[in-house]
Protein backbone atom coordinates (compact mmCIF):
# COMPACT_ATOMS: atom_id res chain seq x y z
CA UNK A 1 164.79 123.51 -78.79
CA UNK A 2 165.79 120.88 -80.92
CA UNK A 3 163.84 117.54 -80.33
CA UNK A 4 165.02 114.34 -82.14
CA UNK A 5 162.87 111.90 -83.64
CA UNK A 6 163.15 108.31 -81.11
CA UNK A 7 165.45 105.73 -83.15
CA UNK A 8 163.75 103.02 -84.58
CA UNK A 9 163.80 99.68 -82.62
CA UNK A 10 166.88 97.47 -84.01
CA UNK A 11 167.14 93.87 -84.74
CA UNK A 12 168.98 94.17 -81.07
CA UNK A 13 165.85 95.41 -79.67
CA UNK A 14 163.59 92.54 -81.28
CA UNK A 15 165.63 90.07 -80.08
CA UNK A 16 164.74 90.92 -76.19
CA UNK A 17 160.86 90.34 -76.87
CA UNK A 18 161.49 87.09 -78.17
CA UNK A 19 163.26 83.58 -77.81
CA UNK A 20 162.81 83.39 -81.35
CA UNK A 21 166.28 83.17 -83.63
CA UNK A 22 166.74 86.57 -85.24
CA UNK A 23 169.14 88.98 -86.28
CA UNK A 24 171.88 86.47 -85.14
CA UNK A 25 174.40 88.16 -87.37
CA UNK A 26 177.24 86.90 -89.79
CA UNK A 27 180.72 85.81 -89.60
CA UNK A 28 181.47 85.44 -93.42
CA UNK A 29 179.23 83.20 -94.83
CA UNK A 30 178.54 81.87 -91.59
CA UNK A 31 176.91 82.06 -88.46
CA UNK A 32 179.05 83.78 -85.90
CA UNK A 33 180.26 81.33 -83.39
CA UNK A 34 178.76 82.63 -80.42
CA UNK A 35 175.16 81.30 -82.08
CA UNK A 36 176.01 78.56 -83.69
CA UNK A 37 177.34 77.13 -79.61
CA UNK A 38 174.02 78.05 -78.61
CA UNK A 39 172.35 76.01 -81.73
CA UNK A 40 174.01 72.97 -81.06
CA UNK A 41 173.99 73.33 -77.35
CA UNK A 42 169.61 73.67 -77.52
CA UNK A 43 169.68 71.04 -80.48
CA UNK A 44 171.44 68.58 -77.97
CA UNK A 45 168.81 69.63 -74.76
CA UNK A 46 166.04 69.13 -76.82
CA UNK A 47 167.39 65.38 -78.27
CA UNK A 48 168.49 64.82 -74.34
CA UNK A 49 164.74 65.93 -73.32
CA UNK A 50 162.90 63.16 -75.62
CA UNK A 51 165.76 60.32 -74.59
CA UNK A 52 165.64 61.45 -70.98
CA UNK A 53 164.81 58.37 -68.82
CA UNK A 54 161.17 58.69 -67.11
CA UNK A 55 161.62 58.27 -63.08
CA UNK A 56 158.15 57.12 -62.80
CA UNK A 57 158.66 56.05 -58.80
CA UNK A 58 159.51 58.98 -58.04
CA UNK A 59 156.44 60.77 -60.18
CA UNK A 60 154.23 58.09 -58.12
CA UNK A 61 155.92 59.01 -55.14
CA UNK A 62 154.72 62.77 -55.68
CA UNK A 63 151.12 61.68 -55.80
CA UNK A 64 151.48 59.64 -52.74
CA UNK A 65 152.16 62.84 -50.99
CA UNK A 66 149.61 64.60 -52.64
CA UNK A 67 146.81 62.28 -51.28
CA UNK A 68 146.50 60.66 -54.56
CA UNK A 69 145.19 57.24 -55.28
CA UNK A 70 147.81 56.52 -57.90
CA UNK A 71 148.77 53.00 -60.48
CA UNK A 72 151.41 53.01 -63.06
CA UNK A 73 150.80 51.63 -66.14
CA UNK A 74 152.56 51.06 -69.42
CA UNK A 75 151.63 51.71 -73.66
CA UNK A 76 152.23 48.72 -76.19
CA UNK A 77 155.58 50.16 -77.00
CA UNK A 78 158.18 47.60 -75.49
CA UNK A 79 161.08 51.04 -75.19
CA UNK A 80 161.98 54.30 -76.34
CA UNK A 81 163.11 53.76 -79.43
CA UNK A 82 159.55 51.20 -80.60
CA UNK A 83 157.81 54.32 -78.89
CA UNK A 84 159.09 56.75 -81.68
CA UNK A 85 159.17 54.55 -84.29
CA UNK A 86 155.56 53.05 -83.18
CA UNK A 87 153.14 56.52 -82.26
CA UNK A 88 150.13 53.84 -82.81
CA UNK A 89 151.65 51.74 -79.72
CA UNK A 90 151.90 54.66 -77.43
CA UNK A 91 148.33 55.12 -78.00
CA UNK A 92 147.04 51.68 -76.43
CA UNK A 93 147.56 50.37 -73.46
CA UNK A 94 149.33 46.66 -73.02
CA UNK A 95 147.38 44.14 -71.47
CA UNK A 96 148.55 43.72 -67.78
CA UNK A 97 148.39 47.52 -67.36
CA UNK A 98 144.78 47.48 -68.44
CA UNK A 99 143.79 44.53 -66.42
CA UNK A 100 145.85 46.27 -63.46
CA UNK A 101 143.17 49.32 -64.27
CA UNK A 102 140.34 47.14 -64.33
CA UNK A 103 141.16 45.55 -60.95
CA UNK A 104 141.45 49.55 -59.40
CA UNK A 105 138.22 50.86 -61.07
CA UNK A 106 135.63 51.24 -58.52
CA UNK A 107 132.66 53.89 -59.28
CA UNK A 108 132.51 56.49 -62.01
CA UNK A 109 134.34 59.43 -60.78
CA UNK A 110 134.43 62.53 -62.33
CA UNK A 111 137.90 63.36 -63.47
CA UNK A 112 140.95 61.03 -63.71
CA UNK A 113 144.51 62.29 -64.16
CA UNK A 114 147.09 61.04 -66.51
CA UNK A 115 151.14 61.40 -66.01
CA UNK A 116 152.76 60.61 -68.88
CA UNK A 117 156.03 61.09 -70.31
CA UNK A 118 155.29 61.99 -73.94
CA UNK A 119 158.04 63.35 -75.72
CA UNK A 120 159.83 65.29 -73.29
CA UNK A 121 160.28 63.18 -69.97
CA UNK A 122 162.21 65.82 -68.50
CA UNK A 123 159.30 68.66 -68.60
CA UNK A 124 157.03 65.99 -66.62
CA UNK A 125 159.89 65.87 -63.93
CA UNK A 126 160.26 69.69 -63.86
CA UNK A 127 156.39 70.61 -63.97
CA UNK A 128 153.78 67.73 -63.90
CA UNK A 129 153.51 67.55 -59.92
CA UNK A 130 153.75 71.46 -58.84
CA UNK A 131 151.44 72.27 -61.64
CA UNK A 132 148.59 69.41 -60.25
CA UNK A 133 149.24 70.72 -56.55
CA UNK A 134 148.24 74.13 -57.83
CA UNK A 135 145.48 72.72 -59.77
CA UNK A 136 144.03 70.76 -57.33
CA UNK A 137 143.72 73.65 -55.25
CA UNK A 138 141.98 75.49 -57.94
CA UNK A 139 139.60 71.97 -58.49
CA UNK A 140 139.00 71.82 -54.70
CA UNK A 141 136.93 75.44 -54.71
CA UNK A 142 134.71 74.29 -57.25
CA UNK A 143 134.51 70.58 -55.37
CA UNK A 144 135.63 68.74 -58.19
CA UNK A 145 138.15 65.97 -57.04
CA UNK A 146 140.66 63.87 -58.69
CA UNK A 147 139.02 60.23 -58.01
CA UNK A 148 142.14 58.64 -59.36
CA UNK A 149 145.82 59.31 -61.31
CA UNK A 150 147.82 57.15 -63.19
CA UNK A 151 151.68 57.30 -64.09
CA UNK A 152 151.80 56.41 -67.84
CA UNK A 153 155.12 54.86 -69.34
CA UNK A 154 155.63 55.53 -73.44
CA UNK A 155 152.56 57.52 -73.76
CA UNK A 156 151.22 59.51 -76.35
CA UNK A 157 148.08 62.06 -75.44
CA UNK A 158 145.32 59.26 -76.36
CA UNK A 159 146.49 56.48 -74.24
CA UNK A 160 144.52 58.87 -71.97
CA UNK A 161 141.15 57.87 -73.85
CA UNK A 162 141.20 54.32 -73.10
CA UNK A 163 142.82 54.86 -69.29
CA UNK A 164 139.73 56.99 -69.03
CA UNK A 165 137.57 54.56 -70.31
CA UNK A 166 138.44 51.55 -67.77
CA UNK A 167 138.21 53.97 -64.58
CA UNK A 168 134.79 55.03 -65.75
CA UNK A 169 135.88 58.82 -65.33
CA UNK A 170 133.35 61.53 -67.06
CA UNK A 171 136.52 63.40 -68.01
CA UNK A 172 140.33 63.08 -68.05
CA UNK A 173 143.05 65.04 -67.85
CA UNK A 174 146.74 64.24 -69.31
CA UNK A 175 149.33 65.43 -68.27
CA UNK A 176 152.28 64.93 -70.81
CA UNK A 177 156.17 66.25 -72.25
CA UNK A 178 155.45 67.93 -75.44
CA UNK A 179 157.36 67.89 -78.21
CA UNK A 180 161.22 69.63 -77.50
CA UNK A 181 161.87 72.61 -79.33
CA UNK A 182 165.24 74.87 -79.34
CA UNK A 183 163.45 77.81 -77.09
CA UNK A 184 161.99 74.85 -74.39
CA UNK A 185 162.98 71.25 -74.11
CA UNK A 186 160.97 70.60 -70.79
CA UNK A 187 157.60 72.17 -72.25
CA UNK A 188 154.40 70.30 -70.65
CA UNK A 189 150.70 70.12 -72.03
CA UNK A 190 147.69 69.07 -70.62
CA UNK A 191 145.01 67.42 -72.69
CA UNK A 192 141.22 67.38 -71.66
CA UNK A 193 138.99 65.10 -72.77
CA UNK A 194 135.17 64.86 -71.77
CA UNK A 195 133.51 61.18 -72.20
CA UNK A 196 137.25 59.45 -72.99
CA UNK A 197 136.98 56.37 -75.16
CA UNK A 198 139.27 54.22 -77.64
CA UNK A 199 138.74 55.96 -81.16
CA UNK A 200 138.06 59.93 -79.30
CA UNK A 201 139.64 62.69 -82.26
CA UNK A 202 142.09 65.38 -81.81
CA UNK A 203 138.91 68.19 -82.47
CA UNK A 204 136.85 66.71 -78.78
CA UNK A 205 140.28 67.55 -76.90
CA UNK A 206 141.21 71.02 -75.03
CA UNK A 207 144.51 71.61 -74.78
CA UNK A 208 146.58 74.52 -72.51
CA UNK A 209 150.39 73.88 -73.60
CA UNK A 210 153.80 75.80 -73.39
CA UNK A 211 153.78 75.55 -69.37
CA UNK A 212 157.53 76.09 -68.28
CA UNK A 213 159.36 78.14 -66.81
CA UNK A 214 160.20 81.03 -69.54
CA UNK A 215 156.05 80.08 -70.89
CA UNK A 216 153.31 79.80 -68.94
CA UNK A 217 153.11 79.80 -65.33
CA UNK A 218 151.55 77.08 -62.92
CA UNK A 219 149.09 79.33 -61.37
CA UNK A 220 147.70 80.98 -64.70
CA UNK A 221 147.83 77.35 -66.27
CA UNK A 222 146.02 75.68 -63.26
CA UNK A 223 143.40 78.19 -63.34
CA UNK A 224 142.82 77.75 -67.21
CA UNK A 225 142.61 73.97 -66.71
CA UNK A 226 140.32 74.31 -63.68
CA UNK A 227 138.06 76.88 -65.91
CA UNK A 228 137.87 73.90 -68.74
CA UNK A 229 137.45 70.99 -66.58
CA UNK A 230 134.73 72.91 -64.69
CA UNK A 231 132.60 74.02 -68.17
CA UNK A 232 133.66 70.68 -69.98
CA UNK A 233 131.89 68.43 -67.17
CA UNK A 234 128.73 71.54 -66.50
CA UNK A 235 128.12 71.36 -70.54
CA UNK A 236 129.58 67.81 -71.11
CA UNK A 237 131.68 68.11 -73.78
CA UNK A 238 135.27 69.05 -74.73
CA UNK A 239 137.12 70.22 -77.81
CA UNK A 240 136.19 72.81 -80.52
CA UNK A 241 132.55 73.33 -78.88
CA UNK A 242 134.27 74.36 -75.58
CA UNK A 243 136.03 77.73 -76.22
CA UNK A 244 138.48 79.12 -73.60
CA UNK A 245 136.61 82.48 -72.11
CA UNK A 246 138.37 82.44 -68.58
CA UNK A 247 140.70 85.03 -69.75
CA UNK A 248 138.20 87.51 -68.49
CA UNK A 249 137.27 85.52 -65.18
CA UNK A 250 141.12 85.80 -64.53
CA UNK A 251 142.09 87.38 -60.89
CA UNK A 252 144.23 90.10 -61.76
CA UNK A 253 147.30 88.37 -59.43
CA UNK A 254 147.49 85.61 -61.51
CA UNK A 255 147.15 87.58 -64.90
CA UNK A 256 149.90 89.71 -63.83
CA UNK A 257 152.37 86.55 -63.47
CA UNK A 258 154.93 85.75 -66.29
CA UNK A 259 155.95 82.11 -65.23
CA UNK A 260 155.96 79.06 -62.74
CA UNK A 261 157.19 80.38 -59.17
């Protein structure tokens, strides 16, 4: 009985574990046209994604229905194109929208949410709210609540710090477009950061990124959050001291999802 040795995988093969560009082939000396489309056709998503305009009433909306206690605030960068030219201005915020938090701060709560539409407005739109409904739910087990979310125009992940500073929250959590690539142009992050202040480094910050549809899912995602927001306000701290272990408190169901539903 003859038995043949299995072919090795192919470049073909590779390609199907992986958004990744490889083995895309030659036409020449050139790309063959079929990828070179499909270059320029991510290239322009991803440029659309950072330009996209931010539908903040509508975000605000969201929250409304959600129960949410909700303002919406603005950075120092006067428009899109200051923003990117200006990361320092997306960083503080201008001076009505602080005074506008001042005038809504009430007691210290313990975690305050931040919306903002970072550099990819259009993952916000796609993910921001059905990833907070599921994370809520995950928040509301451990009785943890959201004492107040904000809508954040031109902002950049530490324009959370001083949002979280004026509301007097222990923690806060932002919510924000990251950076387009050509395998996701609507990719969101979320940002934790225990005892939030002007000045707070990138090493005190958690951060659970890649959440779309072809990355992670909402329910895996909310639970991860949950899991840090629930250690980072037991141990109070965030950042390179708080290491993610809820990998092994994971319930199998969620574990066994590939992506948002």
């Amino acid at each position: 009985m003859n038995t043949r040795a299995p072919s090795p995988p192919s470049l073909k093969d590779l390609r199907k574990l992986t958004p990744a560009r490889i083995g895309l082939g030659i036409a020449g000396a050139s790309l063959p046209t079929s990828a070179l489309l499909e270059f320029t056709l991510d290239h322009a998503r991803a440029r659309d994604a950072v330009h996209a305009v931010f539908d903040a009433s509508a975000v605000m909306a969201s929250l409304g229905a959600l129960g949410l206690e909700a303002s919406c605030v603005s950075s120092r960068a006067a428009d899109r194109e200051q923003y990117l030219r200006r990361p320092d201005l997306g960083r503080m915020l201008d001076p009505d929208s602080r005074q506008l938090l001042l005038r809504a701060a009430g007691a210290a709560h313990q975690l305050a949410v931040v919306i903002g539409d970072g550099l990819s407005p259009t993952a916000v739109h796609a993910h921001a709210v059905p990833l907070l409904q599921g994370l809520m739910a995950c928040l509301a087990a451990d009785r943890i609540a959201i004492g107040h979310a904000v809508v954040a125009r031109e902002a950049r992940v530490a324009l959370g710090d001083e949002i979280g500073a004026v509301l007097g929250a222990r923690m806060v959590a932002v919510l924000i477009g990251e950076r387009p690539g050509l395998s996701a142009a609507d990719s969101l992050g979320v940002y934790l950061t225990f005892a939030p202040g002007v000045g707070v480094t990138d090493e005190k910050r958690n951060c659970v990124s890649n959440i779309h549809r072809a990355g992670l899912g909402y329910d895996e995602a909310a639970f991860k959050i949950a899991w840090l927001i629930r250690e980072g306000l037991a141990r109070e701290l965030t950042g390179v001291a708080l290491k993610d272990d809820s990998g092994s408190r994971m319930p199998r169901s969620i574990a066994a999802r590939s992506g948002p539903t």
